[in-house]
N, C-alpha and C. Protein backbone atom coordinates (compact mmCIF):
# COMPACT_ATOMS: atom_id res chain seq x y z
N UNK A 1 100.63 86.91 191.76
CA UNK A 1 102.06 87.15 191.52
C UNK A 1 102.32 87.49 190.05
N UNK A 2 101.63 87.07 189.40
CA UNK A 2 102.23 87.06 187.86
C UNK A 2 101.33 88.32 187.07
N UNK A 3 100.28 88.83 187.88
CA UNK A 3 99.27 89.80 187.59
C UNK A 3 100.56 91.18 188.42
N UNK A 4 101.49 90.82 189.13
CA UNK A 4 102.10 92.05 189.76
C UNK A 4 103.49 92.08 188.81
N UNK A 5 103.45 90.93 188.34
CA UNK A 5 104.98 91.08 187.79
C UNK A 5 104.39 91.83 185.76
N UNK A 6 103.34 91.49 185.30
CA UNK A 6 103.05 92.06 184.33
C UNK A 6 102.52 93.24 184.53
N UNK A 7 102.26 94.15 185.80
CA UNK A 7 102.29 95.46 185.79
C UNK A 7 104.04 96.27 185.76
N UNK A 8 104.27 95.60 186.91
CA UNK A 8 106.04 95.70 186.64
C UNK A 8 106.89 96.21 185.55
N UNK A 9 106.48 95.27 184.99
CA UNK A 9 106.90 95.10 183.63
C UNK A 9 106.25 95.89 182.64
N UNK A 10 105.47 96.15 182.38
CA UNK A 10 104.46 97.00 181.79
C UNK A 10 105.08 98.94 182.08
N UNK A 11 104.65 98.63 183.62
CA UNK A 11 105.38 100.15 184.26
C UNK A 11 106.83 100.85 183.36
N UNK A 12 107.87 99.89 183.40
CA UNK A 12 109.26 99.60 183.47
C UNK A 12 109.01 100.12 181.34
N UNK A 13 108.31 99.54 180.43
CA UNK A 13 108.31 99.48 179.17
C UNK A 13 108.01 101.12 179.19
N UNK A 14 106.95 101.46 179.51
CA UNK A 14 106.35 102.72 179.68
C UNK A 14 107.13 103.59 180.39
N UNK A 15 108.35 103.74 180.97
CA UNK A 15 109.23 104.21 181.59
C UNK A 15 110.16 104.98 180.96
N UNK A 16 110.53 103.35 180.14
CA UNK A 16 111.80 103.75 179.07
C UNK A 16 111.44 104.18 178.17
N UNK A 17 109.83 103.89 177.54
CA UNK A 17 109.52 104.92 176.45
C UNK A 17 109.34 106.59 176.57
N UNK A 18 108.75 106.85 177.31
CA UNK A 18 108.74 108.12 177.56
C UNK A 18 110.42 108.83 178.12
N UNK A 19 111.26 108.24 178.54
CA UNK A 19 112.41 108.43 178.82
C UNK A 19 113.34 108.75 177.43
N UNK A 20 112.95 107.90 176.43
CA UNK A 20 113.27 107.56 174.67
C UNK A 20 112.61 108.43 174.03
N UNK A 21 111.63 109.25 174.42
CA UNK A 21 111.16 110.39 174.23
C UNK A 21 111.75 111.68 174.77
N UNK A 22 111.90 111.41 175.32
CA UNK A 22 112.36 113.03 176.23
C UNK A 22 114.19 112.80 175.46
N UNK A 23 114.68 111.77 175.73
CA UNK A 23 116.32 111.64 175.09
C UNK A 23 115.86 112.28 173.39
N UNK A 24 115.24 111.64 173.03
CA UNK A 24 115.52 111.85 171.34
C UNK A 24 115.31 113.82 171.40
N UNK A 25 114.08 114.01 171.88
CA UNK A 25 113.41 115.74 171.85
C UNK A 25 114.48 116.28 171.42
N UNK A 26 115.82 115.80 173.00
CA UNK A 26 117.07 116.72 173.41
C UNK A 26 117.65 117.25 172.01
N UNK A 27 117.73 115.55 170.67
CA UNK A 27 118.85 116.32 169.41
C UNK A 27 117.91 117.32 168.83
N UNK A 28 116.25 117.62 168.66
CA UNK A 28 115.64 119.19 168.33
C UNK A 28 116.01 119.81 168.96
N UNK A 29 117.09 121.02 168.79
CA UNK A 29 116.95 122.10 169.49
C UNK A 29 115.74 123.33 169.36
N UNK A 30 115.35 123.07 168.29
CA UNK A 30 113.70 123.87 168.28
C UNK A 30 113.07 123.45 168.60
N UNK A 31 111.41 124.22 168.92
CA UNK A 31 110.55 123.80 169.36
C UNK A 31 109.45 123.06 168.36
N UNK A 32 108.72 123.26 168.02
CA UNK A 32 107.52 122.75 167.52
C UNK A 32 107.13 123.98 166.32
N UNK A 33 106.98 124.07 165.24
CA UNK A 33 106.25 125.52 164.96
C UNK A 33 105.04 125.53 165.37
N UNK A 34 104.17 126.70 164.96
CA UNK A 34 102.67 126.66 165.25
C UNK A 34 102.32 125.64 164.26
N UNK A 35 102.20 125.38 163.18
CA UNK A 35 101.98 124.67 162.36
C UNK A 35 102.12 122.86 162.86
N UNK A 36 103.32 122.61 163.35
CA UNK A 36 103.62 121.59 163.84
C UNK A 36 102.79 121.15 164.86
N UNK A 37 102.79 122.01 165.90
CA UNK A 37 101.94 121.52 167.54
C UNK A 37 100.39 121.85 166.65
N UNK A 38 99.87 122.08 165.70
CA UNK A 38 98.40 121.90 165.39
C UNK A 38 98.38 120.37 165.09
N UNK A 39 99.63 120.18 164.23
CA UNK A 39 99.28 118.64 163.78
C UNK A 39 99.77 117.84 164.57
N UNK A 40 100.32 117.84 165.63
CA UNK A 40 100.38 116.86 166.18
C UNK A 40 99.46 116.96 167.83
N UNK A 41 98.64 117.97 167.65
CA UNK A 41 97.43 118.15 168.47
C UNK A 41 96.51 117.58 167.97
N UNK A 42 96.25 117.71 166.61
CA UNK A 42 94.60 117.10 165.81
C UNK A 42 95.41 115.33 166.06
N UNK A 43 96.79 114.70 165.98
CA UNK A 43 96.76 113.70 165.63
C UNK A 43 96.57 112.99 167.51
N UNK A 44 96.82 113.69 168.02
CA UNK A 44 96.34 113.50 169.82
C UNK A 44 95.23 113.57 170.05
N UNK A 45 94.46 114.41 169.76
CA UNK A 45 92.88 114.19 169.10
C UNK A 45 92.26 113.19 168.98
N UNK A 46 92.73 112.94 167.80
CA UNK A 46 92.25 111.06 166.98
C UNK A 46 92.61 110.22 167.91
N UNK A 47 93.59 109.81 168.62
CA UNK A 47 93.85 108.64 169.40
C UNK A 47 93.13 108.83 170.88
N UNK A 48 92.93 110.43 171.13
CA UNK A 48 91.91 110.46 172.15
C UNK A 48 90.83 110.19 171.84
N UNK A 49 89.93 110.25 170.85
CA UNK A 49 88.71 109.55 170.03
C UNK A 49 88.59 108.13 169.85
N UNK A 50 89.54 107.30 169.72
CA UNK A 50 89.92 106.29 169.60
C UNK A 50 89.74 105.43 170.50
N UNK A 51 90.35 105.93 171.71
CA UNK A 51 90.65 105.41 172.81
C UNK A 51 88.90 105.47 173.71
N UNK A 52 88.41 106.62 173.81
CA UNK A 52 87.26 106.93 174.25
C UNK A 52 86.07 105.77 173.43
N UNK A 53 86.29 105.73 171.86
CA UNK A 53 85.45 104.86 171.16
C UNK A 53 85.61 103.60 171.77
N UNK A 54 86.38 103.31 172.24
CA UNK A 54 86.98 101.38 172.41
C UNK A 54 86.28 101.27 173.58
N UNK A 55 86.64 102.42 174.84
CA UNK A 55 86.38 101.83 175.75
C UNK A 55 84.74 101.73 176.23
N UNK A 56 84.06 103.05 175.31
CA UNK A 56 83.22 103.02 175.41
C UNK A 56 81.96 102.11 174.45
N UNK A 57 82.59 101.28 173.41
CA UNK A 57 82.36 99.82 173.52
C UNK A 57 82.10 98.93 173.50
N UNK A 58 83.51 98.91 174.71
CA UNK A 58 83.20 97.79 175.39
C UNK A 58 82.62 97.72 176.63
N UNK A 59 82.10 98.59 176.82
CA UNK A 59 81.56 99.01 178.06
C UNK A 59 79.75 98.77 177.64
N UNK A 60 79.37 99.28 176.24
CA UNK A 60 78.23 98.78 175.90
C UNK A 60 78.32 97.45 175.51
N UNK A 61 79.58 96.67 175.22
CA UNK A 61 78.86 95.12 174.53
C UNK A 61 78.54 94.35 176.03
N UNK A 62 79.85 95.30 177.51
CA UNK A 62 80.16 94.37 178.11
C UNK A 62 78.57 94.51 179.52
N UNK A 63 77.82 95.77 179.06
CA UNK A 63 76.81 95.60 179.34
C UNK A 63 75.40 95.15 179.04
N UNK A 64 75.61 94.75 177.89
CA UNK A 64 74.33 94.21 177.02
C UNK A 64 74.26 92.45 177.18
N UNK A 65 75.35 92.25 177.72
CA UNK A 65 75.70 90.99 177.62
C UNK A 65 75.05 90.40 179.35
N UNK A 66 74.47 89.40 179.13
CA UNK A 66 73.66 89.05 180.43
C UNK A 66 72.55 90.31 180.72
N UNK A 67 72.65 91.15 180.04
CA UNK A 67 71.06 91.92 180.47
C UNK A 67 70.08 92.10 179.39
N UNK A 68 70.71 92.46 178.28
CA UNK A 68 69.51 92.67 177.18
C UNK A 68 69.92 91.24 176.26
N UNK A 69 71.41 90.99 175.93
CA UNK A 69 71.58 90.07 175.64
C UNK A 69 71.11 88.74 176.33
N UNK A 70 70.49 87.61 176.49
CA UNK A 70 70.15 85.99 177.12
C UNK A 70 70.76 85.17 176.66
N UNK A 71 70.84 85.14 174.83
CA UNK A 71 71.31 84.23 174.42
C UNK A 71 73.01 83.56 174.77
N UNK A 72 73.21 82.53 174.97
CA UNK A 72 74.47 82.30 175.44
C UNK A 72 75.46 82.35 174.39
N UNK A 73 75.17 82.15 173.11
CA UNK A 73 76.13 82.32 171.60
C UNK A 73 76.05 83.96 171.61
N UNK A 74 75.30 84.69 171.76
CA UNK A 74 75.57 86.13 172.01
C UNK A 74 76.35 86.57 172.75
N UNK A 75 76.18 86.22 174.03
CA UNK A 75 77.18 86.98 174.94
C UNK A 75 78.53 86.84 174.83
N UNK A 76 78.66 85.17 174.55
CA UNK A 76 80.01 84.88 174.13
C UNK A 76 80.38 85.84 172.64
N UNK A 77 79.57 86.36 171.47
CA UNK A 77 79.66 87.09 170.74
C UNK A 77 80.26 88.40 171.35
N UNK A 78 79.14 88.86 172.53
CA UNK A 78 79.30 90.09 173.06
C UNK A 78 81.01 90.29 173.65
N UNK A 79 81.13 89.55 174.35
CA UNK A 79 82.71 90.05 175.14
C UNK A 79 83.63 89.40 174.18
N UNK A 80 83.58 88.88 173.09
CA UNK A 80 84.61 88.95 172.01
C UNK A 80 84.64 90.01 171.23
N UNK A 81 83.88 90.44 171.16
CA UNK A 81 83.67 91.95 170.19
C UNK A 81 84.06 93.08 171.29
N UNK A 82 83.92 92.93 172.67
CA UNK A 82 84.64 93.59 173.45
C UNK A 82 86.05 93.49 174.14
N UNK A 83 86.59 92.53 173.79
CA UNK A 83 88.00 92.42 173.96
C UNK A 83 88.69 92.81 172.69
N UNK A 84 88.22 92.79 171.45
CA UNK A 84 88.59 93.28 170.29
C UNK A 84 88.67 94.54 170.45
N UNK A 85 87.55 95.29 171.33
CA UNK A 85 87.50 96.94 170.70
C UNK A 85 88.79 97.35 172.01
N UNK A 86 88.85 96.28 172.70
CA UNK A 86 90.35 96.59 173.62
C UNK A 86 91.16 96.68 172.82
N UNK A 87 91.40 95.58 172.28
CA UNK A 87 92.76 95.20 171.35
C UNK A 87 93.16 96.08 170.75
N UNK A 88 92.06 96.51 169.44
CA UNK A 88 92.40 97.36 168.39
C UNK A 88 91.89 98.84 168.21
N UNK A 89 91.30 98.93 169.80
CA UNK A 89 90.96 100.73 169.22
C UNK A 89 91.79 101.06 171.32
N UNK A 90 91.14 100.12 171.95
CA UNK A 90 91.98 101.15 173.24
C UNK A 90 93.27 100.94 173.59
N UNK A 91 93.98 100.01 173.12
CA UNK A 91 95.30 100.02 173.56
C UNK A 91 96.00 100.96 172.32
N UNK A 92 95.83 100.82 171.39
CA UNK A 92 96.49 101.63 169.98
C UNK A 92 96.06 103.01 171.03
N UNK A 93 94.70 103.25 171.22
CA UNK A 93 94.34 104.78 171.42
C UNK A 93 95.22 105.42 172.68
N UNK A 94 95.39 104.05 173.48
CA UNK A 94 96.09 104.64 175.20
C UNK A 94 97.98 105.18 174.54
N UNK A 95 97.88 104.01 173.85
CA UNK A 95 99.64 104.02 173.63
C UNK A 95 99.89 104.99 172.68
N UNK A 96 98.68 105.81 171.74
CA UNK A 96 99.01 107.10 170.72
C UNK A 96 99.06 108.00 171.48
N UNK A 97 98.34 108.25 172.74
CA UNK A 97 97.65 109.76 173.32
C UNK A 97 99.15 109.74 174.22
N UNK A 98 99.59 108.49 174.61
CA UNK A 98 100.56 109.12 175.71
C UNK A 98 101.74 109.47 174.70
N UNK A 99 102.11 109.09 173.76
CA UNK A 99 103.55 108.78 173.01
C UNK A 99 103.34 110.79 171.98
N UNK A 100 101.87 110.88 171.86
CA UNK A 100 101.82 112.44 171.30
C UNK A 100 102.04 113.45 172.20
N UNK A 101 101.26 113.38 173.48
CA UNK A 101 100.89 113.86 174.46
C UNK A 101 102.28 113.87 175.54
N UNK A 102 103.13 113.39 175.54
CA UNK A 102 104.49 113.27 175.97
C UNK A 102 105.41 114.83 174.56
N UNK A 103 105.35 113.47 173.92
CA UNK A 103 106.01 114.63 172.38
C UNK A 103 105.74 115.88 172.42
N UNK A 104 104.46 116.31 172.09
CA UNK A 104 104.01 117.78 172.40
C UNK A 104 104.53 118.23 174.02
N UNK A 105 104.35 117.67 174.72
CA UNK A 105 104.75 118.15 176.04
C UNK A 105 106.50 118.54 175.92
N UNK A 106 107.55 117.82 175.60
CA UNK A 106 108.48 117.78 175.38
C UNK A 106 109.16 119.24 174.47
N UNK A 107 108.34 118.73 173.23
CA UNK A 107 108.84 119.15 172.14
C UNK A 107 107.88 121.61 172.27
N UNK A 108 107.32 121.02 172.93
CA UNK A 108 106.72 122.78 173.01
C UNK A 108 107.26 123.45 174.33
N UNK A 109 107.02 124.54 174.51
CA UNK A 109 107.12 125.25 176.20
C UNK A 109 106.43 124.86 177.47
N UNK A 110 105.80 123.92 177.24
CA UNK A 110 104.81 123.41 178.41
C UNK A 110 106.14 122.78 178.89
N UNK A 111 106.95 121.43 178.31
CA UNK A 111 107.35 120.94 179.17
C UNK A 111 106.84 119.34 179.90
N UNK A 112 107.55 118.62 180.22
CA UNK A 112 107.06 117.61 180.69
C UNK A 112 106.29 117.53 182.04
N UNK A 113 107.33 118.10 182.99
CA UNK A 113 107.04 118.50 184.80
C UNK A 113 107.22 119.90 184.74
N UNK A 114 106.93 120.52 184.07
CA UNK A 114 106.55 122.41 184.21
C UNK A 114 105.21 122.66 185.07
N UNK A 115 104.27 121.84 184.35
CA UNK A 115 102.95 122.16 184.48
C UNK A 115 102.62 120.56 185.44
N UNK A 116 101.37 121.47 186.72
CA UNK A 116 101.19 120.17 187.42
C UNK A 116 100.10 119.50 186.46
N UNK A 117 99.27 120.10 185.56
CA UNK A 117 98.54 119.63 185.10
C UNK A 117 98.93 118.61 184.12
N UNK A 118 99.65 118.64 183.53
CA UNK A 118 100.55 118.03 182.41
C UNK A 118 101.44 116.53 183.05
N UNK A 119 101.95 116.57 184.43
CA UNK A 119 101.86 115.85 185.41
C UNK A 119 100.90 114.31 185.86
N UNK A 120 99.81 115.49 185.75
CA UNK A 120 98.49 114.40 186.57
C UNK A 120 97.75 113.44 185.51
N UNK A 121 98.25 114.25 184.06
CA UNK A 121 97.44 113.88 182.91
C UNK A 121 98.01 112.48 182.31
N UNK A 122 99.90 112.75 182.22
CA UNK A 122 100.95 111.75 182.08
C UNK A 122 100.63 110.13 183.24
N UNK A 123 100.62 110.89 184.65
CA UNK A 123 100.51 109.78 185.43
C UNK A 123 99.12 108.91 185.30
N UNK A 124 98.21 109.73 185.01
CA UNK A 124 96.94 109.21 185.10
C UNK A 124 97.23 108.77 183.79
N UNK A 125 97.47 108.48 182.56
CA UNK A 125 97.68 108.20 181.54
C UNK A 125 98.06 106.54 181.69
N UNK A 126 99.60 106.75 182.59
CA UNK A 126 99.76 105.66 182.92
C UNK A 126 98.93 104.82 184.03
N UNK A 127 98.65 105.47 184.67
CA UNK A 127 97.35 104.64 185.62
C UNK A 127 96.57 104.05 184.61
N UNK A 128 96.37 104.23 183.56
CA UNK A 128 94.69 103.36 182.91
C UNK A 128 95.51 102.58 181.69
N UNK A 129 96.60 102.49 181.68
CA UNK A 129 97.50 101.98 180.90
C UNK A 129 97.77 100.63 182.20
N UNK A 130 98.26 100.43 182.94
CA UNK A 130 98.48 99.74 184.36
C UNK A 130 97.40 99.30 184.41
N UNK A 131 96.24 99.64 184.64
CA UNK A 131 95.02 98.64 184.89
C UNK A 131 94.34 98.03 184.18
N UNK A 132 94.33 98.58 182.94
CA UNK A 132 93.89 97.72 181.42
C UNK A 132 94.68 96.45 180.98
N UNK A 133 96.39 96.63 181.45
CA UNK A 133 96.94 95.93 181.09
C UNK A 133 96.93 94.47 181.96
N UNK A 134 96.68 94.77 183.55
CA UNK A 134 96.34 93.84 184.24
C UNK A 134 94.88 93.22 184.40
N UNK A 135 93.97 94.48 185.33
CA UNK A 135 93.11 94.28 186.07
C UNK A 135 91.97 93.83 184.57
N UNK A 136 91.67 94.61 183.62
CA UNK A 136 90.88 94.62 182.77
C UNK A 136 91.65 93.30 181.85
N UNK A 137 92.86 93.32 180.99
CA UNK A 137 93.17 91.99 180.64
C UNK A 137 92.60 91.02 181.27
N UNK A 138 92.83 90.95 182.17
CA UNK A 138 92.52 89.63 183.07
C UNK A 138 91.16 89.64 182.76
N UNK A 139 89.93 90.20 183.08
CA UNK A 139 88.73 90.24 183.40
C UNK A 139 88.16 89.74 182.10
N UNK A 140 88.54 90.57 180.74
CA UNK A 140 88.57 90.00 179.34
C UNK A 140 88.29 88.56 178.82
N UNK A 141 89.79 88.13 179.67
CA UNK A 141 90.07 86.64 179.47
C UNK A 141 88.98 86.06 180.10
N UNK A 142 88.83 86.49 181.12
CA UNK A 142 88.05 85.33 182.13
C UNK A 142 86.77 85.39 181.35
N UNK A 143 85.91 86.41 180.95
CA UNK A 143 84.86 86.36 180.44
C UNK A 143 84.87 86.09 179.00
N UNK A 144 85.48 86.06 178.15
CA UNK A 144 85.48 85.12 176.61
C UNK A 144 85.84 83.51 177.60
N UNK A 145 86.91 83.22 178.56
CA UNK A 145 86.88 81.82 178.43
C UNK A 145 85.34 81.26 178.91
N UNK A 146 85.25 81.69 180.15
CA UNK A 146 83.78 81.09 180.80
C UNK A 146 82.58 80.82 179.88
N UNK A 147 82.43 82.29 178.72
CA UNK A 147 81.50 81.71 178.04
C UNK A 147 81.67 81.14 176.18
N UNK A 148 82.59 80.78 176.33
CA UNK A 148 83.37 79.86 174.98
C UNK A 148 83.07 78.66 175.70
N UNK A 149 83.04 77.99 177.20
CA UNK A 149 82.90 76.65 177.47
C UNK A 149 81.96 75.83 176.90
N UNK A 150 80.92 76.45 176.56
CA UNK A 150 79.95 75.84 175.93
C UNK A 150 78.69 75.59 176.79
N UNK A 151 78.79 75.57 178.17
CA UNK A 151 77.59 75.58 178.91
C UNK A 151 76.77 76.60 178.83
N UNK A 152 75.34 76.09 179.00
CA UNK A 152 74.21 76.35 178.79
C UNK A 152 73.93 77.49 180.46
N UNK A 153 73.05 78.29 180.04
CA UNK A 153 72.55 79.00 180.99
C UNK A 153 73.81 80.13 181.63
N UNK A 154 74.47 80.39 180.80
CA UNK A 154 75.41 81.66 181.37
C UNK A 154 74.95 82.73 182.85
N UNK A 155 73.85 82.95 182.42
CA UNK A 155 73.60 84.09 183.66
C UNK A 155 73.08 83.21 184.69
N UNK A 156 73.26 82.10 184.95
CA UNK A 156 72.91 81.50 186.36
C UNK A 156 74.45 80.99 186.66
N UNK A 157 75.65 80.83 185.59
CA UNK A 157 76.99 80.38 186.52
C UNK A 157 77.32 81.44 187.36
N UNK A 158 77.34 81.57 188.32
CA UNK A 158 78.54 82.51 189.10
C UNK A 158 79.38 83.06 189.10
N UNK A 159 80.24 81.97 188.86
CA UNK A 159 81.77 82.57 188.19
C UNK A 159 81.36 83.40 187.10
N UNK A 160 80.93 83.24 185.82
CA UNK A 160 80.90 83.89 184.95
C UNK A 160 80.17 85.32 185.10
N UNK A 161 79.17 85.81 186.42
CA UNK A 161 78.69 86.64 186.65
C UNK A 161 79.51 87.52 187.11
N UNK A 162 80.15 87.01 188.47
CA UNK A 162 81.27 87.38 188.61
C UNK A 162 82.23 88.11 188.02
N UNK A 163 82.42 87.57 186.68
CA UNK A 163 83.96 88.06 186.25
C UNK A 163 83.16 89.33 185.31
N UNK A 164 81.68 89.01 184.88
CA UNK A 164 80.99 90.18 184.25
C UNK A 164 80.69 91.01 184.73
N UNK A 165 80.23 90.83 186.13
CA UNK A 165 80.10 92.32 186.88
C UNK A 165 81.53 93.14 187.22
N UNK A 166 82.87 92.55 187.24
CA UNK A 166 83.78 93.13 187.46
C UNK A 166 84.42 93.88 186.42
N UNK A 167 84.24 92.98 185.34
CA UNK A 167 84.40 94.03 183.85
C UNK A 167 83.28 94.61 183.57
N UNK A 168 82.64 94.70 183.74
CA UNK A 168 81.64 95.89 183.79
C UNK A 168 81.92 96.91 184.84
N UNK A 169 82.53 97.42 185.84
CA UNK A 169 83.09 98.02 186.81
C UNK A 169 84.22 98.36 186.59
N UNK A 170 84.94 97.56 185.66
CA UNK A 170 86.34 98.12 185.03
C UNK A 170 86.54 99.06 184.31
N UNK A 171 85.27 98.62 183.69
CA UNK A 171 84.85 99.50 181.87
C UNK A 171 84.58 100.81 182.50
N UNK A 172 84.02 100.41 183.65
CA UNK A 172 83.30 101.87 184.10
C UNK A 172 84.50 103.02 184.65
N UNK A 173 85.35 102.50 185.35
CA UNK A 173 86.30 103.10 185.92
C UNK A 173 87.29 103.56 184.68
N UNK A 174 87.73 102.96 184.39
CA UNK A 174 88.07 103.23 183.02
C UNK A 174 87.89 104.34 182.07
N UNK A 175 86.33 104.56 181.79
CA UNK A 175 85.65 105.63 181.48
C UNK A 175 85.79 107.29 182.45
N UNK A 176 85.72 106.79 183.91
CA UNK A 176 85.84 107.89 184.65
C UNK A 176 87.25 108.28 184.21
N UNK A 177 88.10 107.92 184.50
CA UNK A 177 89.75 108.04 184.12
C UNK A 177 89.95 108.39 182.82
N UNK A 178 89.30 108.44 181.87
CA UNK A 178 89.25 108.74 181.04
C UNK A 178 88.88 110.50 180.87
N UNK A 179 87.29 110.52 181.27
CA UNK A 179 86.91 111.43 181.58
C UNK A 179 87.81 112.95 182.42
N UNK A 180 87.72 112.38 183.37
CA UNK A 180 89.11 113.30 184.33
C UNK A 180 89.92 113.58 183.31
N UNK A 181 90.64 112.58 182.81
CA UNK A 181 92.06 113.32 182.12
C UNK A 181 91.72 114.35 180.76
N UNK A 182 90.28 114.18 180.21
CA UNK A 182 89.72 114.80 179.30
C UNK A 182 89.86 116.59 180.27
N UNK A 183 88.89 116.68 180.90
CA UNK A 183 88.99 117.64 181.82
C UNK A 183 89.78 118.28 182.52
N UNK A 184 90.62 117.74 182.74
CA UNK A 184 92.22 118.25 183.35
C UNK A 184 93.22 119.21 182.05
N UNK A 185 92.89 118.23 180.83
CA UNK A 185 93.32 118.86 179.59
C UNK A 185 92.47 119.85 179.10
N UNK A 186 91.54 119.94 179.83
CA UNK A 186 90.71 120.95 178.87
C UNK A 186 90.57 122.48 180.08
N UNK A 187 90.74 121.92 181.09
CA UNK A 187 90.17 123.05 182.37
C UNK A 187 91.51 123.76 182.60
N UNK A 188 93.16 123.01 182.46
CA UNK A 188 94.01 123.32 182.93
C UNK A 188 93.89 123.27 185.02
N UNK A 189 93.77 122.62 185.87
CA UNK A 189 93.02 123.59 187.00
C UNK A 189 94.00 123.78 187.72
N UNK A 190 95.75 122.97 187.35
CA UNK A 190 96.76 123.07 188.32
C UNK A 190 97.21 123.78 187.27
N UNK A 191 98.32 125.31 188.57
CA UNK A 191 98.81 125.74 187.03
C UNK A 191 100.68 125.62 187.30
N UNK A 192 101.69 126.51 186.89
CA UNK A 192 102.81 126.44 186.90
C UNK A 192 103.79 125.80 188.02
N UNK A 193 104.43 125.02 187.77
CA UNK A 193 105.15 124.31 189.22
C UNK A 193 106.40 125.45 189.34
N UNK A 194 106.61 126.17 190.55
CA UNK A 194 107.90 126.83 191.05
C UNK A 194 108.99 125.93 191.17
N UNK A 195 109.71 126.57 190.05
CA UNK A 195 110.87 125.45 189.90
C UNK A 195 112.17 125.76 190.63
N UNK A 196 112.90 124.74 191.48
CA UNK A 196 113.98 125.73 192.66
C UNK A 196 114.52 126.71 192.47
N UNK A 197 115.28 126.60 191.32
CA UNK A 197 115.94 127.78 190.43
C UNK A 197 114.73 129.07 190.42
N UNK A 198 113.90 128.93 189.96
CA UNK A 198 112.84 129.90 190.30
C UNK A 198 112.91 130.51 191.79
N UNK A 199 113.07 129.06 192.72
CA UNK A 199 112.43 129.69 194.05
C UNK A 199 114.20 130.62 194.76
N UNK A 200 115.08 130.17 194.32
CA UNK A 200 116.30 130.95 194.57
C UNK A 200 116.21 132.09 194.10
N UNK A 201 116.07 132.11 193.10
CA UNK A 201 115.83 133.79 192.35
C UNK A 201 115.11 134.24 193.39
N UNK A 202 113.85 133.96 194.08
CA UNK A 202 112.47 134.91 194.61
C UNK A 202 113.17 135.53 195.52
């Protein structure tokens, strides 16, 4: 229940921001110059770098941990250094790429819902924003608490295997979603949405 009400809620923040985006655009009545959409492309860039660095990781601490890693002061090392590279490189990186990546969309001729591609990139944006904030939070926690307890022999508790193989499966998914939206931005593969007004004219 409280894992559905902090997506909710999460959804609802991410709603009104991009909504607080698209309102403010409205007082530019210009667009972007060329000059402008370069820099705020290279600075969409960086937080896509960012974001890709974090998750990818934590995806290596959160696999080294119980396999190459044994030691039990390590691993507990390991998924603290991987909830950190959450903290401070993938949530900064998720919450720059959408807040530029909105802006530029807004603020140039693309448009927010012009392009389906631009669409799939936004939603999927928020999809890995939604599951980081729940499914992966959660998984985080569970694996710094289990192995902060202080018991001996980590890779024989269960639970704690458990919650490592699932963040390890997170990380991974994560990465795919990542990936895709890299590719979607780069391939274009959906192109112009017929807009009614369009389809009245035809």
């Amino acid at each position: 229940m409280l894992e559905l009400l902090i997506t909710l809620l999460t959804l609802i923040i991410i709603l009104l921001f991009i909504s607080a985006l698209v309102i403010v655009s409205k007082l530019f009545p210009d667009k972007l110059s060329s000059k402008q959409k370069k820099w705020w492309t290279i600075l969409h860039i960086v937080f896509v770098i960012i974001y890709f660095a974090g998750v990818l990781g934590a995806l290596l601490l959160t696999s080294f941990a119980s396999t190459i890693i044994v030691d039990d002061a390590q691993i507990k090392a390991a998924h603290l250094f991987a909830r950190y590279f959450d903290w401070f490189l993938v949530i900064p990186g998720a919450l720059g790429c959408i807040v530029t990546g909105v802006w530029l969309a807004v603020r140039t001729q693309w448009g927010l819902t012009k392009h389906y591609w631009i669409i799939v990139k936004t939603l999927g944006n928020i999809t890995a924003i939604l599951f980081g904030s729940t499914f992966m939070r959660h998984w985080f926690d569970e694996t710094v608490n289990l192995s902060s307890t202080g018991q001996s022999n980590l890779i024989e508790n269960t639970a704690y295997l458990h919650s490592h193989q699932m963040l390890l499966v997170g990380a991974i998914i994560s990465l795919l979603i990542l990936l895709f939206l890299l590719f979607t931005s780069y391939f274009k593969p959906w192109g112009k949405r017929v807009m009614p007004l369009q389809e009245h004219k035809a």
